[in-house]
Protein backbone atom coordinates (compact mmCIF):
# COMPACT_ATOMS: atom_id res chain seq x y z
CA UNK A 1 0.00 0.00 0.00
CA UNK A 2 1.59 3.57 -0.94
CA UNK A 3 2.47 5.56 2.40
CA UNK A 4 -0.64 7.95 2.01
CA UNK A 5 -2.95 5.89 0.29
CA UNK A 6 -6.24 4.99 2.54
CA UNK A 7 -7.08 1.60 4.13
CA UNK A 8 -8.90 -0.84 1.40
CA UNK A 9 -11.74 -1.23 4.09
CA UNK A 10 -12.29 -1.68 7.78
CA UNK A 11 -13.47 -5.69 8.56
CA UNK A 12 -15.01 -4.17 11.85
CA UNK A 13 -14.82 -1.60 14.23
CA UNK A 14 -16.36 2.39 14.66
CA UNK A 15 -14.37 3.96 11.43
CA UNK A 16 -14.13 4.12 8.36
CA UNK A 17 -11.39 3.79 5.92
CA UNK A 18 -11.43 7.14 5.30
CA UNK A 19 -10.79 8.30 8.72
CA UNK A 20 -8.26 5.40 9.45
CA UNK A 21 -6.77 7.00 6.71
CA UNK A 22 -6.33 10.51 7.69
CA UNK A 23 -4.81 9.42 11.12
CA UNK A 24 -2.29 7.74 9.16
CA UNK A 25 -1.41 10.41 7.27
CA UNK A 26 -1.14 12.75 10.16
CA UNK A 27 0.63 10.80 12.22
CA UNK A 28 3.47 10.00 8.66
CA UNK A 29 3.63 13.60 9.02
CA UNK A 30 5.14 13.94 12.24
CA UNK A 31 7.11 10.54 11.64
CA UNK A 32 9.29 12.69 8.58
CA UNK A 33 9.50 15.36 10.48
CA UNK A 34 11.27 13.41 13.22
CA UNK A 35 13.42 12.09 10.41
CA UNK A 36 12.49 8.26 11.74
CA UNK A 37 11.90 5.35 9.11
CA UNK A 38 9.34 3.57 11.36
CA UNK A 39 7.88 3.92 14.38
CA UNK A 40 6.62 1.16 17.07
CA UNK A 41 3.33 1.74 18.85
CA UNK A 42 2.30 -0.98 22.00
CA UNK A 43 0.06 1.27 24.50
CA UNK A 44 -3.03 0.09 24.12
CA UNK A 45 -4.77 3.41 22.65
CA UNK A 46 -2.74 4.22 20.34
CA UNK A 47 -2.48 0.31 18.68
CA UNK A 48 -6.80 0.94 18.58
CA UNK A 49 -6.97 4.85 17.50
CA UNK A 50 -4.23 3.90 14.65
CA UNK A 51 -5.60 0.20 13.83
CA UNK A 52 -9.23 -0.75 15.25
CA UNK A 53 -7.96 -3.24 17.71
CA UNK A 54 -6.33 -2.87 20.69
CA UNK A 55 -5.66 -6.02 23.38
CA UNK A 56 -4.30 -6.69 26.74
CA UNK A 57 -0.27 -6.69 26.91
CA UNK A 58 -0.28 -10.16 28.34
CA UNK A 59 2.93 -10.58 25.54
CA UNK A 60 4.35 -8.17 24.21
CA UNK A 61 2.57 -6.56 20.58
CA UNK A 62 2.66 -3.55 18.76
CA UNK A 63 1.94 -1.78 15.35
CA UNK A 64 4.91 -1.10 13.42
CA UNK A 65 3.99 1.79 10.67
CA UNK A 66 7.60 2.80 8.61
CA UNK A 67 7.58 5.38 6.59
CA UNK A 68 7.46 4.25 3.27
CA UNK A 69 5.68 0.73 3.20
CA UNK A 70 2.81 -0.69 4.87
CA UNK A 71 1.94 -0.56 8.27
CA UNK A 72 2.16 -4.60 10.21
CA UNK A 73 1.04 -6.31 13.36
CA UNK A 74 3.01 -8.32 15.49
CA UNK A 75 0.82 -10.08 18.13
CA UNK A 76 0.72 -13.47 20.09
CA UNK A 77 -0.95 -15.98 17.92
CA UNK A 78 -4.09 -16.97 20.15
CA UNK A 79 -5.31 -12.90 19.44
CA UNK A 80 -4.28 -12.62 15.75
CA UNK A 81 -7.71 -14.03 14.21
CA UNK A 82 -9.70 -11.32 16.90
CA UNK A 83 -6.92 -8.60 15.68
CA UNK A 84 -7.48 -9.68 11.92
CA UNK A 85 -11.19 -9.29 12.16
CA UNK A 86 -11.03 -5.66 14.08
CA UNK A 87 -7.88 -4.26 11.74
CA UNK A 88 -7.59 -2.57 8.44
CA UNK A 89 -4.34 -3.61 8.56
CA UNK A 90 -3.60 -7.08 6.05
CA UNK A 91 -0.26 -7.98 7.61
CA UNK A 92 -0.78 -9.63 11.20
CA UNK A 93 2.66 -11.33 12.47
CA UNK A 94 1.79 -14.20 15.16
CA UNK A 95 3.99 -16.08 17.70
CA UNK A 96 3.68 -18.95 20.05
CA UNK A 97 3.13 -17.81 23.41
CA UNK A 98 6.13 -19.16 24.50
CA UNK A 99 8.42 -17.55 21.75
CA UNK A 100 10.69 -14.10 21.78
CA UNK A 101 8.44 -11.97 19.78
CA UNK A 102 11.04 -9.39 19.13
CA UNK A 103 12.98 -11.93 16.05
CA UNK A 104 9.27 -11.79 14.90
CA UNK A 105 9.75 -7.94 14.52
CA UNK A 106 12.86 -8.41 13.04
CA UNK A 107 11.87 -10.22 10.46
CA UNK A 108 8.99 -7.99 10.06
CA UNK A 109 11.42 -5.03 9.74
CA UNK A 110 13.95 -7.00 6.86
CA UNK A 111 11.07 -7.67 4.67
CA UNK A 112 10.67 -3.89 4.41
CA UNK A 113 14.81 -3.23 3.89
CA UNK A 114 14.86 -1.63 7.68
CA UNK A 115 16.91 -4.09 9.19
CA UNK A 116 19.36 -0.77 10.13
CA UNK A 117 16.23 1.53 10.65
CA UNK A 118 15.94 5.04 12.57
CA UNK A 119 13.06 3.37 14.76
CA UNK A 120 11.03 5.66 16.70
CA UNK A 121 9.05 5.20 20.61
CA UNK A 122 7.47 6.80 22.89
CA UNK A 123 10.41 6.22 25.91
CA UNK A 124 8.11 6.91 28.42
CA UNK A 125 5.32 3.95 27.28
CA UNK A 126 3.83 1.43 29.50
CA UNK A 127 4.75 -1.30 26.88
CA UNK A 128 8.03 -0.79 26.83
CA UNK A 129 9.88 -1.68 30.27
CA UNK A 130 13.50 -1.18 30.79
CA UNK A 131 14.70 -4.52 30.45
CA UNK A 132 12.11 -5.29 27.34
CA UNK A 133 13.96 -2.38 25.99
CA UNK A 134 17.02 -3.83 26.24
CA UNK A 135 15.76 -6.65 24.61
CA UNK A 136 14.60 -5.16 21.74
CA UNK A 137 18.07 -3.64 20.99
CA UNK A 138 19.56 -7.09 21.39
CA UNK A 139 17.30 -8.15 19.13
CA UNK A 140 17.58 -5.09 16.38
CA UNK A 141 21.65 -4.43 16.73
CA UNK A 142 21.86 -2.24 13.64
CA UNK A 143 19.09 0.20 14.75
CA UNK A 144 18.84 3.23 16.14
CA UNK A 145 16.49 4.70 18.45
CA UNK A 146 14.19 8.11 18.84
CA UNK A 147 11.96 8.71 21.56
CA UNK A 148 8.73 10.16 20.08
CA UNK A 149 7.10 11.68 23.24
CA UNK A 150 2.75 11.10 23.36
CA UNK A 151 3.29 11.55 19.52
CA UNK A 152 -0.57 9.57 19.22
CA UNK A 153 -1.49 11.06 22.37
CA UNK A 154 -1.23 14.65 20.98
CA UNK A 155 -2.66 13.65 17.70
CA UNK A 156 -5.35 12.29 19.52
CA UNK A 157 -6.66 15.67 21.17
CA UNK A 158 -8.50 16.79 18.00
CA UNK A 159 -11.76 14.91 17.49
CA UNK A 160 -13.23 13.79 14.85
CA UNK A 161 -17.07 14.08 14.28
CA UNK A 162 -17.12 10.38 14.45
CA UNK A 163 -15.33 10.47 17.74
CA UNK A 164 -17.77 13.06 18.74
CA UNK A 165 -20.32 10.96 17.90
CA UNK A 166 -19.34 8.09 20.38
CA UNK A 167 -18.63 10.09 22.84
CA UNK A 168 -21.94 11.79 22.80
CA UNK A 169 -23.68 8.31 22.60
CA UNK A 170 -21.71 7.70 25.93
CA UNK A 171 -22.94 10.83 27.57
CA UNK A 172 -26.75 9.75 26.73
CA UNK A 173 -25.83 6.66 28.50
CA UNK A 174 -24.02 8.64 31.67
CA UNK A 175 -27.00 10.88 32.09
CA UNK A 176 -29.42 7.43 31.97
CA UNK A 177 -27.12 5.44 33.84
CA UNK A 178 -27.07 8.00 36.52
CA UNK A 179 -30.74 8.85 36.86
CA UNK A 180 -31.25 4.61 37.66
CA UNK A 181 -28.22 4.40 40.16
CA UNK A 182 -29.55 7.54 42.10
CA UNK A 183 -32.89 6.14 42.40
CA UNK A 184 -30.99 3.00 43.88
CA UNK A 185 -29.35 5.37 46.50
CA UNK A 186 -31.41 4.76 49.30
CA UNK A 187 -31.96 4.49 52.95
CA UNK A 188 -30.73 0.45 53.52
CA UNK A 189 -29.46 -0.27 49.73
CA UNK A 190 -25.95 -0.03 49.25
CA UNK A 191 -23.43 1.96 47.24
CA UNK A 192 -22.49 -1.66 45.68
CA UNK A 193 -26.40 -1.54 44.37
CA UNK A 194 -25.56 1.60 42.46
CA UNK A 195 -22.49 0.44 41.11
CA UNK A 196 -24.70 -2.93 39.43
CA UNK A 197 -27.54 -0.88 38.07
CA UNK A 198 -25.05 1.52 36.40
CA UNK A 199 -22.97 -1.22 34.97
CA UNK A 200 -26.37 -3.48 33.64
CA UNK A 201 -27.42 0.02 32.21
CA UNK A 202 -23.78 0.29 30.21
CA UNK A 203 -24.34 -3.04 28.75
CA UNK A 204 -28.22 -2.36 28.39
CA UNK A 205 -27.93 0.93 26.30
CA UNK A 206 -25.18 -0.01 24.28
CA UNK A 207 -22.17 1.27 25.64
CA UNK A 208 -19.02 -1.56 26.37
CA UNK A 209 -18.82 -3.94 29.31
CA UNK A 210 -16.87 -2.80 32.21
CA UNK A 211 -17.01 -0.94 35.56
CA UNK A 212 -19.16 1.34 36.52
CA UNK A 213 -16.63 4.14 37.47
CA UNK A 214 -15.61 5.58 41.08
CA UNK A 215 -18.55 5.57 44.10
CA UNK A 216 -18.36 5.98 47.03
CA UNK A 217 -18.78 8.62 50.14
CA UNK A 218 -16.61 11.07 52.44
CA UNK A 219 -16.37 13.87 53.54
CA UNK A 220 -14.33 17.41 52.53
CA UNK A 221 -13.65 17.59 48.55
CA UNK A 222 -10.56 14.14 48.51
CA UNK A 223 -13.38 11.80 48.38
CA UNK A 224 -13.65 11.24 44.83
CA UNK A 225 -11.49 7.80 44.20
CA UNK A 226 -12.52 6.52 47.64
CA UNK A 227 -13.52 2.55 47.94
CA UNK A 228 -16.98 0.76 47.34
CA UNK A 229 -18.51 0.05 50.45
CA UNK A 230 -20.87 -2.57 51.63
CA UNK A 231 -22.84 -1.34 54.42
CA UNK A 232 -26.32 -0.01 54.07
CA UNK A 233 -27.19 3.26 53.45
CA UNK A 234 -28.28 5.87 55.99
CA UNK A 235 -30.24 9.09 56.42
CA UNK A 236 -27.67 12.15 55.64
CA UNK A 237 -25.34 9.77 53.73
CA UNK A 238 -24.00 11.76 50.66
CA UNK A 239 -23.02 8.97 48.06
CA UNK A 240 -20.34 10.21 45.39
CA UNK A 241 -21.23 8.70 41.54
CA UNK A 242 -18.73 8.89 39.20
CA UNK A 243 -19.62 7.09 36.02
CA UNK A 244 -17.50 6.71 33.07
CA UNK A 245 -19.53 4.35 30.18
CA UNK A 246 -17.31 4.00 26.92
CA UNK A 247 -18.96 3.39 23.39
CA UNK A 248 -16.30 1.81 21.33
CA UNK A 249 -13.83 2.83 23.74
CA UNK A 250 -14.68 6.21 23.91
CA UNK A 251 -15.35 7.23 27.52
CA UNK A 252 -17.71 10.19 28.69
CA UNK A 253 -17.65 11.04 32.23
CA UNK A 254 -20.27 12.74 34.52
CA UNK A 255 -20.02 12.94 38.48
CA UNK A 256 -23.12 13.78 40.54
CA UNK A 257 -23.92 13.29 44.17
CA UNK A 258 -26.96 12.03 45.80
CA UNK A 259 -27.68 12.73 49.61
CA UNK A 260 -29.30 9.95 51.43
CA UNK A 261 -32.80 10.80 53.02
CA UNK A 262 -33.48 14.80 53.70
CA UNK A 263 -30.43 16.60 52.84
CA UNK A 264 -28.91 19.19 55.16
CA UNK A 265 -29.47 22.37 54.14
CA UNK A 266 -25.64 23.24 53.83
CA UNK A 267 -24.73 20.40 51.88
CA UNK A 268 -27.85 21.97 49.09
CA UNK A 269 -26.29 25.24 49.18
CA UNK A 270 -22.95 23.90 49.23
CA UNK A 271 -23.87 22.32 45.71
CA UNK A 272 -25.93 24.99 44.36
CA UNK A 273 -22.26 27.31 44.99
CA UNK A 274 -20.32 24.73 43.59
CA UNK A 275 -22.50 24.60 40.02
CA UNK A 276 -22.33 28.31 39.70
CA UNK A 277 -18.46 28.06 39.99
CA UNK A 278 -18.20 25.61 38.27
CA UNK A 279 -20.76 27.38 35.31
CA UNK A 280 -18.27 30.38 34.96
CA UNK A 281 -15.27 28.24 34.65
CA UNK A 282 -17.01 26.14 31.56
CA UNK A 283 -18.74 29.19 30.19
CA UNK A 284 -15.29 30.33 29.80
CA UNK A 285 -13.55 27.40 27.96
CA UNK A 286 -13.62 29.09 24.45
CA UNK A 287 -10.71 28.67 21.54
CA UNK A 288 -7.87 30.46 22.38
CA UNK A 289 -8.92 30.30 26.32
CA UNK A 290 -5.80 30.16 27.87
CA UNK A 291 -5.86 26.71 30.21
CA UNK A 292 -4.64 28.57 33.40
CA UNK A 293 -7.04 31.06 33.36
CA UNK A 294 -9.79 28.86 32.68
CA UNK A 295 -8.39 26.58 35.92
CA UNK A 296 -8.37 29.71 37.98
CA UNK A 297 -11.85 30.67 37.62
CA UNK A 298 -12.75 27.41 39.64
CA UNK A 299 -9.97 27.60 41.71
CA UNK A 300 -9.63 31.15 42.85
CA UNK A 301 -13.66 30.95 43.87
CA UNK A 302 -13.67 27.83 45.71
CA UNK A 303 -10.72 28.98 48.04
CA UNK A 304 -12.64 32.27 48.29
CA UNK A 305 -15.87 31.43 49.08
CA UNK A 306 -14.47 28.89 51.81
CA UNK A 307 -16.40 26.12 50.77
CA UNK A 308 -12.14 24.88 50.36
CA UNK A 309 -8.97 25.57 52.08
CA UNK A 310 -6.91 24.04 49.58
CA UNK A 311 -7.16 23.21 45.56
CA UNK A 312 -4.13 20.24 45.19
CA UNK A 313 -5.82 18.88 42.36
CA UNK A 314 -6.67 19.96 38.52
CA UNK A 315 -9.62 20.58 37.49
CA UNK A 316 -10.22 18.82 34.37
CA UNK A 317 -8.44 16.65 31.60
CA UNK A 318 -8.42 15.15 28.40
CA UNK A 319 -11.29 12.85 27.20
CA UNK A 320 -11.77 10.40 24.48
CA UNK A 321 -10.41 6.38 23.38
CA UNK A 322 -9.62 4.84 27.08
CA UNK A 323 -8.51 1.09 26.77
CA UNK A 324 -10.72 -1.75 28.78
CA UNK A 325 -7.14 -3.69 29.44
CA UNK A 326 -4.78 -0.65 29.88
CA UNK A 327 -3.26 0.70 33.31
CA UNK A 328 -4.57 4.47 32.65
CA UNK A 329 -7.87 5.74 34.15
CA UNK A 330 -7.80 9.04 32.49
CA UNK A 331 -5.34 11.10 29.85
CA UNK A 332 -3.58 14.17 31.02
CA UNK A 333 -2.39 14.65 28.06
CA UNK A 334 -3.76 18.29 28.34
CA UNK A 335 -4.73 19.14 31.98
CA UNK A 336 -6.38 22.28 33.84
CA UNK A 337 -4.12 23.59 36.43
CA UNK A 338 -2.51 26.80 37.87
CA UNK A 339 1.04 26.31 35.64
CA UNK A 340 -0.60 25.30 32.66
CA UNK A 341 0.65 26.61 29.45
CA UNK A 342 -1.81 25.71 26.91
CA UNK A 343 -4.83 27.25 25.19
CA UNK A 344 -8.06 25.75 24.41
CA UNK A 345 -8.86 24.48 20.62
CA UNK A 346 -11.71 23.23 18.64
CA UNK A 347 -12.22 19.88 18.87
CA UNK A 348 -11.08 18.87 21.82
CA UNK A 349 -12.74 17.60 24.88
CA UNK A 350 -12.57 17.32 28.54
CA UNK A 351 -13.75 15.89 31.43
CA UNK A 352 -14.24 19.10 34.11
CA UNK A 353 -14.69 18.56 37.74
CA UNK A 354 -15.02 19.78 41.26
CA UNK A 355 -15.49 18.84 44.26
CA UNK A 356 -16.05 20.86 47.63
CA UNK A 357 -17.62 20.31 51.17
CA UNK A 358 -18.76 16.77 50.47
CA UNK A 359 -20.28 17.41 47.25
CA UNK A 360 -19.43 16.77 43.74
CA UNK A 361 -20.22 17.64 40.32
CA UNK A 362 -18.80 17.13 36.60
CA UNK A 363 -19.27 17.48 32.64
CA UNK A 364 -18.06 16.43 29.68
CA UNK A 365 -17.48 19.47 27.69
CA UNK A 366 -17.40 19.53 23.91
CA UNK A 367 -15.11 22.69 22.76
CA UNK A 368 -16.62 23.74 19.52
CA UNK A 369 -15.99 26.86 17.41
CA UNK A 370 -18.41 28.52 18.36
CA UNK A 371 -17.49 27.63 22.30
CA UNK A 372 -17.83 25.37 25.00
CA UNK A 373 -20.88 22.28 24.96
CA UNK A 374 -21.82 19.72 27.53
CA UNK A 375 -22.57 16.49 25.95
CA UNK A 376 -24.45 15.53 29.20
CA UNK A 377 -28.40 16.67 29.66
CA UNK A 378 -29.10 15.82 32.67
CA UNK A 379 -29.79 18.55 35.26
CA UNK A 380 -26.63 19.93 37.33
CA UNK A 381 -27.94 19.78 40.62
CA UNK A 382 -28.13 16.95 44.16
CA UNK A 383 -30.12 14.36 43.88
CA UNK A 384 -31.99 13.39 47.09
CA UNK A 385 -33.86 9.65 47.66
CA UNK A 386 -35.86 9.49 50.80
């Protein structure tokens, strides 16, 4: 296949050729300009934004894309025939689970004349292990190596509309997801009740199999990744929902809080104060909105208005393709924080949240030309189940 040319057709999978395509031909872009004649991609996301499949890294795999030839697989033989149905890519190399994949690679790398290739990496990849790195030079003595940075992780920040899309079919499925595992919030059920409803409404609505995202309960604003308890609810219990569906792998994220029973009238004002701060801060998140700013509008009025002592988080991140099988939660490839030195840009989306005297709330936020969007519709506010 010529280096630009466009996928002959997807066998499965969200995309089409076309847009498989263009990724390729953006990411060949930056490959030349780092002067590299291939580059070797094994995270998890960036195997499935630049291929349509994506697996565990049980044994080592990656997709190899050079330069000037076509793109390849090299995988462990019991996933090839699942990679070769969810690829675009014709050229899957397998290997016996009990064999070196790396003379695989080599071989892989010969066929195409690179045998003393420039190879680029990302160096700082979960894939790619110090001593696995060492075996890979063993392995490829005549190459050289170039770290690549988040090369697909920067690529990755400008959506698609077909990214949009998913993502906007997971927010449907947040805001219904959440409206059942509130209801289930109450006095003598369990948080573990919410977490099952959610999940059963993932799988229900169409979004993929997998957990239900963070609940749980505490008090102050560090609450948010706390543990799933067991114990029944009580009366002036606020429960924290975090939930995080993923349509194809694309994940929208909405938090929302539910108190437990009649809820105290501070913790109702203390969420009504944290929506309105929270309302100026995404009101704000325009292109060319410089990322600090847009942080300190949150920041500087949550410290001010007391309802915090302390901000030692950020206050949003990156959203889009999140693996099933992969070690990260969430992408900071771009994230909202006081030293921030980035500006806002069509396309891209985020996942923006606070949290402050018990409560909780969050959005995922669409950043269009013509400004900011919240893929969520469900109403920013406490729930409360009697």
């Amino acid at each position: 296949m010529p280096p630009d040319a466009a996928p002959a057709a997807t066998r499965a999978g969200a995309f089409t050729a076309d847009e498989y395509a263009a990724r390729l031909q953006r990411l060949r872009q930056r490959l030349a300009a780092a002067r590299v004649d291939v580059a070797l991609f094994d995270e998890i996301e960036a195997m499935t934004w630049l291929s349509g499949y994506g697996n565990s890294e049980n044994r080592w795999r990656c997709v190899g894309v050079p330069l000037q030839a076509e793109p390849f697989f090299v995988i462990r033989a019991l996933d090839a025939t699942p990679c070769r149905q969810r690829t675009w890519i014709t050229e899957v190399n397998a290997y016996a689970d009990w064999d070196d994949p790396f003379p695989v690679l080599a071989g892989a790398l010969a066929r195409r004349g690179l045998a003393g290739a420039r190879i680029g990496l990302d160096f700082m990849s979960y894939g790619m292990p110090l001593a696995r790195f060492e075996s890979l030079k063993r392995a490829l003595p005549q190459c050289s190596f170039v770290d690549l940075g988040p090369l697909v992780w920067e690529l990755r920040l400008h959506k698609s509309p077909a990214e949009i899309e998913l993502l906007t079919r997971a927010a449907a499925i947040a805001d219904e997801a959440m409206t059942r595992a509130a209801q289930a919030c109450s006095p003598g059920a369990s948080q573990r009740d919410a977490a099952r409803i959610a999940a059963a409404t993932f799988v229900e609505r169409g979004a993929d199999p997998g957990p239900a995202g963070p609940i749980s309960a505490g008090r102050g604003w560090d609450f948010l990744h706390g543990h799933l308890e067991d114990g029944p609810l009580r009366a002036g219990d606020v429960v924290h929902l975090e939930l995080t569906p993923r349509v194809a792998g694309y994940s929208a994220r909405l938090m929302r809080c539910v108190a437990v029973g009649a809820a105290a009238p501070a913790t109702v004002d203390a969420m009504r104060r944290l929506v309105e701060c929270q309302d100026r801060q995404i009101a704000a998140m325009r292109p060319g909105a410089d990322a600090a700013a847009i942080d300190a509008i949150l920041r500087h009025a949550l410290l001010a208005s007391g309802l915090r002592t302390s901000f030692d988080n950020i206050s949003g991140y990156t959203l889009g393709l999140y693996a099933a099988a992969g070690p990260r939660t969430s992408d900071f490839t771009r994230i909202f924080h006081p030293q921030a030195r980035w500006t806002v840009e069509p396309g891209m989306v985020f996942h923006m949240y606070a949290s402050a005297a018990d409560v909780s709330v969050s959005e995922t936020v669409h950043v269009r030309a013509d400004g900011p969007h919240c893929l969520s519709r469900l109403p920013r506010q406490l729930f409360i189940r009697h």
